[in-house]
C-alpha atoms as a PDB file:
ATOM      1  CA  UNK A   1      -1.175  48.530  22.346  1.00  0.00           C
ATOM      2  CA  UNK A   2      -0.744  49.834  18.856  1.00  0.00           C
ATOM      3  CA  UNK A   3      -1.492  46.299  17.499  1.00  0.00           C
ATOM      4  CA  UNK A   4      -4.870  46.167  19.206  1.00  0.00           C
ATOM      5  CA  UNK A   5      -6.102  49.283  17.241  1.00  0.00           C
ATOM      6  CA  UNK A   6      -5.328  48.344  14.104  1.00  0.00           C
ATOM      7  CA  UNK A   7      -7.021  44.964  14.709  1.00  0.00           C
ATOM      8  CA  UNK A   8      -9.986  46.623  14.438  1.00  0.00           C
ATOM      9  CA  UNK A   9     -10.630  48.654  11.247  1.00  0.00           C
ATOM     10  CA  UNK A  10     -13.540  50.831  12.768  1.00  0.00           C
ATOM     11  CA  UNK A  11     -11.643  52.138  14.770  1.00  0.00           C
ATOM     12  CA  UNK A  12      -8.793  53.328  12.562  1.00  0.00           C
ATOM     13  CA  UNK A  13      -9.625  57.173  13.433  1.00  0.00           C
ATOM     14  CA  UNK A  14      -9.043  56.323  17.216  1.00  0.00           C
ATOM     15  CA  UNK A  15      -5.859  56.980  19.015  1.00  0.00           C
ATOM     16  CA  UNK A  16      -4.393  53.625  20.183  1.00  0.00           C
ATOM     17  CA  UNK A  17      -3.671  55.340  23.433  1.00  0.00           C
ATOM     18  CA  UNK A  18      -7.859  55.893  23.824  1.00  0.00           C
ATOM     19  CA  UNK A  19      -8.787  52.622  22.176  1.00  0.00           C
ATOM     20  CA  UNK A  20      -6.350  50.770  24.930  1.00  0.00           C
ATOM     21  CA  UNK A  21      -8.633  52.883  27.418  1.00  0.00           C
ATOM     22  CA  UNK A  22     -12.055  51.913  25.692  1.00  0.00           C
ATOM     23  CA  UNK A  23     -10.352  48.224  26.735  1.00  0.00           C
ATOM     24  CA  UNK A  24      -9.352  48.569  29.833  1.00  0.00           C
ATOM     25  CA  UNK A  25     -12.624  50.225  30.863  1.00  0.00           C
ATOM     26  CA  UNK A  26     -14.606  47.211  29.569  1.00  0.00           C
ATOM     27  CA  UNK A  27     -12.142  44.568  30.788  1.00  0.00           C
ATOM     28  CA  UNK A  28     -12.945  46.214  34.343  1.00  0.00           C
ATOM     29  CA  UNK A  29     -17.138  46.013  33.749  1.00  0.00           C
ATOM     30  CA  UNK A  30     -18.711  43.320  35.400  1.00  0.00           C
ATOM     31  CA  UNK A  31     -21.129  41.052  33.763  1.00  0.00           C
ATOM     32  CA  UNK A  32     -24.069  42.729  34.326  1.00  0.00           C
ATOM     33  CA  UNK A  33     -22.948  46.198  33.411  1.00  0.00           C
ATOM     34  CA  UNK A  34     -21.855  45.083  29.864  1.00  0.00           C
ATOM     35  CA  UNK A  35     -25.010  43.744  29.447  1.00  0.00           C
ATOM     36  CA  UNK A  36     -26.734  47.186  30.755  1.00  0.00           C
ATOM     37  CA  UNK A  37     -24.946  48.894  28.104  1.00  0.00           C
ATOM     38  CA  UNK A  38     -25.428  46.463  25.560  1.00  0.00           C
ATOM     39  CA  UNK A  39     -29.518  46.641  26.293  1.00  0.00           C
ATOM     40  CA  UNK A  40     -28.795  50.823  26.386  1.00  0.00           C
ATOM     41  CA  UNK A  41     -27.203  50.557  23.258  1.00  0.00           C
ATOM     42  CA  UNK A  42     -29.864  48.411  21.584  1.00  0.00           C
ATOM     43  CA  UNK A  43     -32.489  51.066  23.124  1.00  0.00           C
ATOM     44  CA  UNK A  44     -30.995  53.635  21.786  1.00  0.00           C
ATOM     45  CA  UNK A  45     -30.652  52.211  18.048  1.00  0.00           C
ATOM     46  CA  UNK A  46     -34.455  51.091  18.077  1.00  0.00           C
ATOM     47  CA  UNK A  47     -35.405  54.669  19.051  1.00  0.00           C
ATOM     48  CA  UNK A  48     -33.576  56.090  16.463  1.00  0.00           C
ATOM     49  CA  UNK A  49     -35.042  53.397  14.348  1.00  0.00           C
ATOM     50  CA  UNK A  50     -38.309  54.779  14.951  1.00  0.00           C
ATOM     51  CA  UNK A  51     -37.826  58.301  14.574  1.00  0.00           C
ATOM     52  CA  UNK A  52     -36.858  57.353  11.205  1.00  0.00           C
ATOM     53  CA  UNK A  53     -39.286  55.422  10.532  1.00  0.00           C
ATOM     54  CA  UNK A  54     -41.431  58.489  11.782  1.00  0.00           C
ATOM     55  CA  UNK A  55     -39.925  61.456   9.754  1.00  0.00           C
ATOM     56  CA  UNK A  56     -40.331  58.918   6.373  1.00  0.00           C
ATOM     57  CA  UNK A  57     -44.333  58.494   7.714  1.00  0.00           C
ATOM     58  CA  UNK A  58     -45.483  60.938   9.746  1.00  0.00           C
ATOM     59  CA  UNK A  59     -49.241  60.367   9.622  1.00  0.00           C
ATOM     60  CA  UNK A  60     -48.526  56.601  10.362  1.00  0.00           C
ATOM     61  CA  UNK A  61     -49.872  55.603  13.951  1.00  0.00           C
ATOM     62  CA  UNK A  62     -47.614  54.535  16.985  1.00  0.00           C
ATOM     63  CA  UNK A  63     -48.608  50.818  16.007  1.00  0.00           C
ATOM     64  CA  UNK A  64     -47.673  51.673  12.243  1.00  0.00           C
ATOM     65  CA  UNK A  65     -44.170  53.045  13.526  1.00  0.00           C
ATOM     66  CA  UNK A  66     -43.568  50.011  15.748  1.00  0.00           C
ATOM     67  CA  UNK A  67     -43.759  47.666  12.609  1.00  0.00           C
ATOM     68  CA  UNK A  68     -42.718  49.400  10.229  1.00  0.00           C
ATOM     69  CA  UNK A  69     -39.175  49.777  12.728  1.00  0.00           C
ATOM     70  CA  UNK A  70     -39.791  46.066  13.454  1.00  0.00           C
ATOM     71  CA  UNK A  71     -39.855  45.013   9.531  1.00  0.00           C
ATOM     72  CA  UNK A  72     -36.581  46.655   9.506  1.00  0.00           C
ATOM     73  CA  UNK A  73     -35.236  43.787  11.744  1.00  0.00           C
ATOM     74  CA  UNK A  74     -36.931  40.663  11.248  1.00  0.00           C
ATOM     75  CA  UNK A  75     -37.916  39.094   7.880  1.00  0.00           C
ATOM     76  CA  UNK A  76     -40.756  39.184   6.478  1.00  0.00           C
ATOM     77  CA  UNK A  77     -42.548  35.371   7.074  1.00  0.00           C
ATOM     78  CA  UNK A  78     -41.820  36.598  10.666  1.00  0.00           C
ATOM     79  CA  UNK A  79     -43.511  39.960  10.806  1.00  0.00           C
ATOM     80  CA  UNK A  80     -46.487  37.855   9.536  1.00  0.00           C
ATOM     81  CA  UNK A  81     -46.029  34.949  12.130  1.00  0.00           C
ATOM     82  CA  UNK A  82     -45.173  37.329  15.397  1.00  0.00           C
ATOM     83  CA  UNK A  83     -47.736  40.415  14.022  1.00  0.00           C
ATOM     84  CA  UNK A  84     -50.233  39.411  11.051  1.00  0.00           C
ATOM     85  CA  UNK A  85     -48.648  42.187   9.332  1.00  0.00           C
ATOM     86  CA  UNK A  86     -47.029  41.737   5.914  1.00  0.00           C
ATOM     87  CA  UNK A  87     -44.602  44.387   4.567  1.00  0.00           C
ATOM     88  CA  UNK A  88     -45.059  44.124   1.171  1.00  0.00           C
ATOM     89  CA  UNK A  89     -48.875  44.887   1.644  1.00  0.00           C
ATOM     90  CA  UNK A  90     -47.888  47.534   3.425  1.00  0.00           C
ATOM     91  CA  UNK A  91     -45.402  49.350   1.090  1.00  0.00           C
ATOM     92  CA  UNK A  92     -42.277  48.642   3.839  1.00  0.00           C
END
């Protein structure tokens, strides 16, 4: 067990006693339910994302927020592609 924890250096502060747990309880998850929280998880970054994105602009418009969040993840020749919006022009 010990060997496991220390495999993984973001977890150093963990107790390899709870990390073996964290394991066992994800061994255990089907196929869907890892993919639930993986989709929660992702959810839950791109709203914090956003609310960032909100407290640095907060007279920018829901639209504003959702590219300004979305430059954060894609690059830029994309955002123009996917959203005829170019960061640079925009001060992202």
């Amino acid at each position: 067990m010990e060997g496991v924890a220390t495999r993984y250096n973001w977890m150093a502060d963990t107790d390899p006693k709870a990390f073996e747990v964290l394991i066992e309880l994800q061994r255990k998850m089907t196929g869907g339910e890892k993919l639930a929280c993986v989709l929660q998880t992702s959810a839950m970054l791109m709203a914090l994302s956003e609310e960032n994105v909100r407290k640095l602009y907060p007279a920018a418009t829901d639209r504003e927020i959702f590219l300004r969040s979305a430059a954060r993840r894609l690059d830029r020749e994309t955002m123009i592609r996917a959203y005829g919006w170019d960061p640079r022009e925009s001060g992202t």
